[in-house]
C-alpha atoms as a PDB file:
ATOM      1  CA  UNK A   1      -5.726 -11.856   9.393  1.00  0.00           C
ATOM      2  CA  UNK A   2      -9.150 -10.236   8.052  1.00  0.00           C
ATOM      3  CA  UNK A   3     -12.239 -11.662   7.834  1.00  0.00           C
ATOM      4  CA  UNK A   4     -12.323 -11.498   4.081  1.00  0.00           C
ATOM      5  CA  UNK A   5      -8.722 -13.013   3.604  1.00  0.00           C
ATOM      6  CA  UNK A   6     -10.533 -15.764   6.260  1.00  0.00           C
ATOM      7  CA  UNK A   7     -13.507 -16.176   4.189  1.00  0.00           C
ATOM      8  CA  UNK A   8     -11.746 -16.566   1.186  1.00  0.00           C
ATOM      9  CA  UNK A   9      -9.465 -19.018   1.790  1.00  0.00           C
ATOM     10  CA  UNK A  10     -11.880 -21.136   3.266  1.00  0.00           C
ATOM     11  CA  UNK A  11     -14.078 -21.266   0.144  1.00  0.00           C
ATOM     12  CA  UNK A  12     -10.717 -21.607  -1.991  1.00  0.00           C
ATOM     13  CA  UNK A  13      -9.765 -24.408   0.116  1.00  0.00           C
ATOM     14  CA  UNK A  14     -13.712 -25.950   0.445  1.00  0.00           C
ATOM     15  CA  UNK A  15     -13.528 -25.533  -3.619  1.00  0.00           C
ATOM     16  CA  UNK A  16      -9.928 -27.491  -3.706  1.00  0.00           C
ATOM     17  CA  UNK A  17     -10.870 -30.371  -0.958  1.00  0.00           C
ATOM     18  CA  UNK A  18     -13.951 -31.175  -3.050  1.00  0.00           C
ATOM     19  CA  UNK A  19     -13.252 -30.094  -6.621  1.00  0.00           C
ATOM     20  CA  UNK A  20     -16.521 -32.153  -8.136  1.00  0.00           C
ATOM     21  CA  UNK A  21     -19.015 -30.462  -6.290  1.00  0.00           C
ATOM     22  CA  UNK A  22     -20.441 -27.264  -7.859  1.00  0.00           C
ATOM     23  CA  UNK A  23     -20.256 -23.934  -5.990  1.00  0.00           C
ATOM     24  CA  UNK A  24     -23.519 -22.846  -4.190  1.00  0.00           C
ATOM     25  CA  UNK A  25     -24.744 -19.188  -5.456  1.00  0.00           C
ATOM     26  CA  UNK A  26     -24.064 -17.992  -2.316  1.00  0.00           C
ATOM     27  CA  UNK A  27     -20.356 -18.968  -2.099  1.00  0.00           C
ATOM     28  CA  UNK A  28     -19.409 -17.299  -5.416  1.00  0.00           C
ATOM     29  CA  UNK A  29     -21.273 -14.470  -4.854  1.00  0.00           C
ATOM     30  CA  UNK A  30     -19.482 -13.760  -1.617  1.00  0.00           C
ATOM     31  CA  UNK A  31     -16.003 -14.629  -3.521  1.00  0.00           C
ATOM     32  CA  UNK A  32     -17.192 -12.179  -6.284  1.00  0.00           C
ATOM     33  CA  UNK A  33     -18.364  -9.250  -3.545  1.00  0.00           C
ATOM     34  CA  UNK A  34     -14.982 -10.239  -2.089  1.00  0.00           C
ATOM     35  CA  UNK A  35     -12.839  -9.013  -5.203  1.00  0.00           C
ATOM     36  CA  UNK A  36     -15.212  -6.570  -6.289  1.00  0.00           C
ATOM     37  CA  UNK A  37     -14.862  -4.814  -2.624  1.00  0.00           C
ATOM     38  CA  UNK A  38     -10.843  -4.994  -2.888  1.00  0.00           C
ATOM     39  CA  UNK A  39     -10.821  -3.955  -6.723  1.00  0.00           C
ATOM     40  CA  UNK A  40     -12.974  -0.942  -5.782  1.00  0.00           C
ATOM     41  CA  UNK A  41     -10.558  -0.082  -2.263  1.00  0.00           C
ATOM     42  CA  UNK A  42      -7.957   0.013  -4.351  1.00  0.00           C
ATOM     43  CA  UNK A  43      -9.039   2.071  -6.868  1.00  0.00           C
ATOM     44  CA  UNK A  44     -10.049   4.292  -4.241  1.00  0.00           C
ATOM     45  CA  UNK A  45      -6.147   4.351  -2.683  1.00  0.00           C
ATOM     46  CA  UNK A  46      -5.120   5.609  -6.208  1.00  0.00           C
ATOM     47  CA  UNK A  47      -7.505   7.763  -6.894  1.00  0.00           C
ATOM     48  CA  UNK A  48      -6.537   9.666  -3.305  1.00  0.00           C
ATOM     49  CA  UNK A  49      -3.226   9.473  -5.151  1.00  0.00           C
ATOM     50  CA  UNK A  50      -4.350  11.331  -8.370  1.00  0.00           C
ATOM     51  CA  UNK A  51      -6.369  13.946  -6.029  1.00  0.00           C
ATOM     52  CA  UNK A  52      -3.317  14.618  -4.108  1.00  0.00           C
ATOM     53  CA  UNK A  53      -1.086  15.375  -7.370  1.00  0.00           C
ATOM     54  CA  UNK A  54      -3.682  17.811  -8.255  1.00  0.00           C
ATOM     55  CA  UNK A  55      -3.383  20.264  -5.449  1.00  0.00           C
ATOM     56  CA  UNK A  56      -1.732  23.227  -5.644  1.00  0.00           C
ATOM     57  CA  UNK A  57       1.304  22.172  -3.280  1.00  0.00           C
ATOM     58  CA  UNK A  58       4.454  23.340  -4.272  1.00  0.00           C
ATOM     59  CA  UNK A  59       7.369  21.065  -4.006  1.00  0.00           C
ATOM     60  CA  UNK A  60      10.719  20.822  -6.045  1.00  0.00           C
ATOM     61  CA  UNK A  61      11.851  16.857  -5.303  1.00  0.00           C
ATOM     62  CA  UNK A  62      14.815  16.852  -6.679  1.00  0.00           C
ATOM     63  CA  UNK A  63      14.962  12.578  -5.992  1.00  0.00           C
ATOM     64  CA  UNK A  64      18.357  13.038  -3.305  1.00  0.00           C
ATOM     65  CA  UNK A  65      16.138  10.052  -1.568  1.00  0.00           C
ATOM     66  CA  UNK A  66      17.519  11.545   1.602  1.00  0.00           C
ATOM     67  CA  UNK A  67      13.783  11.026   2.331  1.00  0.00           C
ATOM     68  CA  UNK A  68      13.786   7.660   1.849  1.00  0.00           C
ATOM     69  CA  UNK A  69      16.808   7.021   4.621  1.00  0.00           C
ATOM     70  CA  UNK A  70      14.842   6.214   7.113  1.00  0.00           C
ATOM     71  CA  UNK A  71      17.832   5.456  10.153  1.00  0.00           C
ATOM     72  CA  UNK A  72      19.076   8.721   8.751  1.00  0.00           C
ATOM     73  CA  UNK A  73      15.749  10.836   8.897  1.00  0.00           C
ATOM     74  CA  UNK A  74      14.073   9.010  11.726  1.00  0.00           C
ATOM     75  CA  UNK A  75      11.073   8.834   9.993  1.00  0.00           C
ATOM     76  CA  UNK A  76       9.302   5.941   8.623  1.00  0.00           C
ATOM     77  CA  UNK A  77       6.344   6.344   6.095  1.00  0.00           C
ATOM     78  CA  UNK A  78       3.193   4.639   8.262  1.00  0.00           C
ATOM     79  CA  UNK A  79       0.740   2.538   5.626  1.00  0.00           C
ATOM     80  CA  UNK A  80      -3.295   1.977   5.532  1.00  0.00           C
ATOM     81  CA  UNK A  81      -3.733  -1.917   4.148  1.00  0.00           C
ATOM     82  CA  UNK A  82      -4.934  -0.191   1.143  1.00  0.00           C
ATOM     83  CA  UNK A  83      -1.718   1.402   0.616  1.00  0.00           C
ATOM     84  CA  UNK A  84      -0.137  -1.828   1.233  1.00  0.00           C
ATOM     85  CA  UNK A  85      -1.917  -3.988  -1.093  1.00  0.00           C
ATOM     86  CA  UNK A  86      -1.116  -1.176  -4.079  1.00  0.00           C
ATOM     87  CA  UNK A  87       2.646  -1.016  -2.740  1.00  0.00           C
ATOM     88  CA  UNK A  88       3.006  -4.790  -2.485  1.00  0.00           C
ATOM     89  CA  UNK A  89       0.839  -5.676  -6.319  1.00  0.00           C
ATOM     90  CA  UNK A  90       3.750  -3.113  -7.515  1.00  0.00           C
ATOM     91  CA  UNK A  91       6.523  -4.609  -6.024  1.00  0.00           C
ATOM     92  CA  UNK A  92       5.598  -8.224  -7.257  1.00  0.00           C
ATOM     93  CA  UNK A  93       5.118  -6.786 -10.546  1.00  0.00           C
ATOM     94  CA  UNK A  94       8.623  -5.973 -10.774  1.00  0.00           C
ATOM     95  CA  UNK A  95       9.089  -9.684 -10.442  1.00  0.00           C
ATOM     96  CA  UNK A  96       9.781  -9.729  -6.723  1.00  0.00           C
ATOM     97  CA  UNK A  97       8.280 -12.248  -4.225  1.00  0.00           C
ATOM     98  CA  UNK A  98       9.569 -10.043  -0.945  1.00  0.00           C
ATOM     99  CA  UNK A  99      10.866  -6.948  -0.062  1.00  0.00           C
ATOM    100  CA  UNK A 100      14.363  -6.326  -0.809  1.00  0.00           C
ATOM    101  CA  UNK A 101      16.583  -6.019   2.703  1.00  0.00           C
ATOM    102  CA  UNK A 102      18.560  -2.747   3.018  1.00  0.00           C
ATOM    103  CA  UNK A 103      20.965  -2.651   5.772  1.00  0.00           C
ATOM    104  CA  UNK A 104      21.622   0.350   5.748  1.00  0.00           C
ATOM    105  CA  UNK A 105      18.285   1.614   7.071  1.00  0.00           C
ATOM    106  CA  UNK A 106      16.793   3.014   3.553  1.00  0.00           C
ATOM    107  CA  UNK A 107      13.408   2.170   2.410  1.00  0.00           C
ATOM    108  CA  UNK A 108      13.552  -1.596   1.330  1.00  0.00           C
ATOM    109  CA  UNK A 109      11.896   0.124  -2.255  1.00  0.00           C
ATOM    110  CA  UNK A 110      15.039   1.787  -2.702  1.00  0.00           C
ATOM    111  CA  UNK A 111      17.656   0.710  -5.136  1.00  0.00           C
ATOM    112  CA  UNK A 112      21.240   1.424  -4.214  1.00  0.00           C
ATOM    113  CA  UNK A 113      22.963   1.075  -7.601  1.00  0.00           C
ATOM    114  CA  UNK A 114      20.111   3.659  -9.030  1.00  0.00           C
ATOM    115  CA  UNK A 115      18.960   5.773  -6.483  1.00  0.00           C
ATOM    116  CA  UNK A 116      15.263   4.457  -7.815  1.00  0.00           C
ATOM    117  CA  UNK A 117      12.337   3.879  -6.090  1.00  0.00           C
ATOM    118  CA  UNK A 118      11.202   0.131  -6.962  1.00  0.00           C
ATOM    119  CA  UNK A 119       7.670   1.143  -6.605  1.00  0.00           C
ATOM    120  CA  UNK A 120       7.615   5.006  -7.500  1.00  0.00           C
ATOM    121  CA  UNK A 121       4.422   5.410  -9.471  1.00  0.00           C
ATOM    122  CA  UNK A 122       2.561   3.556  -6.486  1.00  0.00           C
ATOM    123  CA  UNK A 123       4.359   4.989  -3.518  1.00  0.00           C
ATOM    124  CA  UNK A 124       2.549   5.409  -0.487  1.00  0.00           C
ATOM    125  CA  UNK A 125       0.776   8.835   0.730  1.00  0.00           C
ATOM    126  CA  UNK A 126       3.860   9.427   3.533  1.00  0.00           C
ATOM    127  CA  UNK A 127       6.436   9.160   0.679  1.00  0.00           C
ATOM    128  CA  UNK A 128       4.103  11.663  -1.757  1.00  0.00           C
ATOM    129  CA  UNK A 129       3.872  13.915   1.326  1.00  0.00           C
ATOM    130  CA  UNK A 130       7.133  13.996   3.182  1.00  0.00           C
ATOM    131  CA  UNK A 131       9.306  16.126   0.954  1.00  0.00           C
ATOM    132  CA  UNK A 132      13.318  17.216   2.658  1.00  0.00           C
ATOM    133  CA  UNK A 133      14.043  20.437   3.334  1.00  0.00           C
ATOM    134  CA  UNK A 134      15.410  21.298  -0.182  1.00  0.00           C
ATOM    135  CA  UNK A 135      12.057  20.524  -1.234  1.00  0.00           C
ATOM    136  CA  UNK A 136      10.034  22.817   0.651  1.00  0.00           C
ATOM    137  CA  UNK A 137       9.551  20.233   3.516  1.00  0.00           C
ATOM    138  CA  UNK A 138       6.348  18.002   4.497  1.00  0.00           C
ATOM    139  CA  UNK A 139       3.305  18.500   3.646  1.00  0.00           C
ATOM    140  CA  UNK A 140       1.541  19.751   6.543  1.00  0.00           C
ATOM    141  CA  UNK A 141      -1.738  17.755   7.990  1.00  0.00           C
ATOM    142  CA  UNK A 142      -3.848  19.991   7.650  1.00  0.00           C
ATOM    143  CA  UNK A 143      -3.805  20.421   4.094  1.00  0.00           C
ATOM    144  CA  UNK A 144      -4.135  16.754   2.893  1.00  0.00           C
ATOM    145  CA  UNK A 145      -6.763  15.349   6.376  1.00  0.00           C
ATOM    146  CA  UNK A 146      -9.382  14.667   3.482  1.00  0.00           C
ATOM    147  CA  UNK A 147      -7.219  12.782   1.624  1.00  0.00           C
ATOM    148  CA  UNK A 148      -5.885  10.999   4.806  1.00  0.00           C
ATOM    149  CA  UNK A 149      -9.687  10.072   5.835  1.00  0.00           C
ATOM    150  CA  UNK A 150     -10.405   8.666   3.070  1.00  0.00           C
ATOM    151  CA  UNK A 151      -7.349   5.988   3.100  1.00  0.00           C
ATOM    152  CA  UNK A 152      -8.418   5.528   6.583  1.00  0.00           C
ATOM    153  CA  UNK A 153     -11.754   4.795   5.201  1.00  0.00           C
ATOM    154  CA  UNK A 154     -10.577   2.282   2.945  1.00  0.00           C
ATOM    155  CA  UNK A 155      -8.652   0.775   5.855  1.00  0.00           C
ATOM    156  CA  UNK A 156     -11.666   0.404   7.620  1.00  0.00           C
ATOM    157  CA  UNK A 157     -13.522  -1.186   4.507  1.00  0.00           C
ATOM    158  CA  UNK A 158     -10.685  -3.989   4.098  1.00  0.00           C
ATOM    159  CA  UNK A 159     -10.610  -4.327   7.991  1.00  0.00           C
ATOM    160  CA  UNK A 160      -7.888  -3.337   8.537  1.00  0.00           C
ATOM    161  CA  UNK A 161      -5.697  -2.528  12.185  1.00  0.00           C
ATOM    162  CA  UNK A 162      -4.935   1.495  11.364  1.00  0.00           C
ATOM    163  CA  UNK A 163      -1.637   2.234   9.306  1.00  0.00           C
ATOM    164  CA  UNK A 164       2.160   0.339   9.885  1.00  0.00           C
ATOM    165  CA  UNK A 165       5.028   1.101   9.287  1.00  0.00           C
ATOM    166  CA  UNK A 166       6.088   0.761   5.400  1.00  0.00           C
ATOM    167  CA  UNK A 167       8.198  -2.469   6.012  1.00  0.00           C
ATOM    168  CA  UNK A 168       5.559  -4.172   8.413  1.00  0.00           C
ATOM    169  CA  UNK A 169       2.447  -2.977   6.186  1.00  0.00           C
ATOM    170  CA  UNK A 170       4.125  -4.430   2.761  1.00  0.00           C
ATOM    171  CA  UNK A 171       5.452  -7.464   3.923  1.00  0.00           C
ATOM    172  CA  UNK A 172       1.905  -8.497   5.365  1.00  0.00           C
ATOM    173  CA  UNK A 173      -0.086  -7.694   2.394  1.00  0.00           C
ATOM    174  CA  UNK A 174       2.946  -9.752   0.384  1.00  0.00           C
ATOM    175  CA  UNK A 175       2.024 -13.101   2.253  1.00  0.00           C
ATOM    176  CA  UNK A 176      -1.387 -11.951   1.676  1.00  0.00           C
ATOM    177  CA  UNK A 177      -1.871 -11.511  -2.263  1.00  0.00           C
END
């Protein structure tokens, strides 16, 4: 668990154990710097997201969602904790409290009746880069290691442990929000 998430429960719980006793300066301001630091991550994980949509990549996603087969594809989208955190606020905003279970190896954000993503206008940087073949393919490294340094960056900033896979990353940052 991070040192922030650490931090803040103890002053949440130190506020709760003792709810007479006035908060010391320091202890709010730490609880504000605390949400202002996450507020501006994230804002930096979708704004890496806007950037992306911008560049001159051609790509012709049809939405098969073979992508998003993972058993099929052998190839799981890996997640920064920034990433996470947007991925998870968007899946509990569809009224969720976990991730769904697929059993058929798909991405847990998929929906079987619809062929919808759950989350598709805060999908992770793997699932805006990894296109199928039909689509013109992946995205190649090269052409998005900016953008990829600076979600690493923001993973650093919310100390975080380097990305995880989708399921692992957005189950985590579920227990943690």
């Amino acid at each position: 668990m991070s040192d922030a998430v650490l931090l803040n429960r103890r002053l949440t719980e130190t506020a709760y154990n003792f709810p007479n006793r006035k908060k010391r300066p320091d202890e709010m301001n730490r609880r504000n710097l605390s949400a202002q630091k996450l507020q501006s991550a994230l804002a930096e994980v979708r704004q890496v997201y806007v950037d992306l949509a911008r560049r001159p990549i051609e790509r012709n996603c049809m939405r098969r969602t073979e992508c998003c087969h993972f058993k099929l594809t052998g190839r799981t989208p890996y997640l920064t904790n920034g990433e996470a955190i947007v991925a998870a606020r968007a899946l509990r905003a569809t009224g969720r409290k976990s991730l769904p279970e697929n059993t058929d190896g798909s991405c847990p954000m998929l929906q079987r009746e619809t062929g919808n993503c759950l989350i598709y206008e805060d999908r992770p940087f793997g699932c805006r880069t990894h296109f199928c073949a039909a689509a013109g393919g992946p995205v190649t490294r090269r052409k998005v290691i900016d953008l990829i340094r600076r979600l690493e960056d923001v993973d650093l900033a919310l100390n975080g442990n380097g990305p995880r896979t989708l399921q692992n990353a957005v189950a985590a940052a579920l227990e943690e929000i």
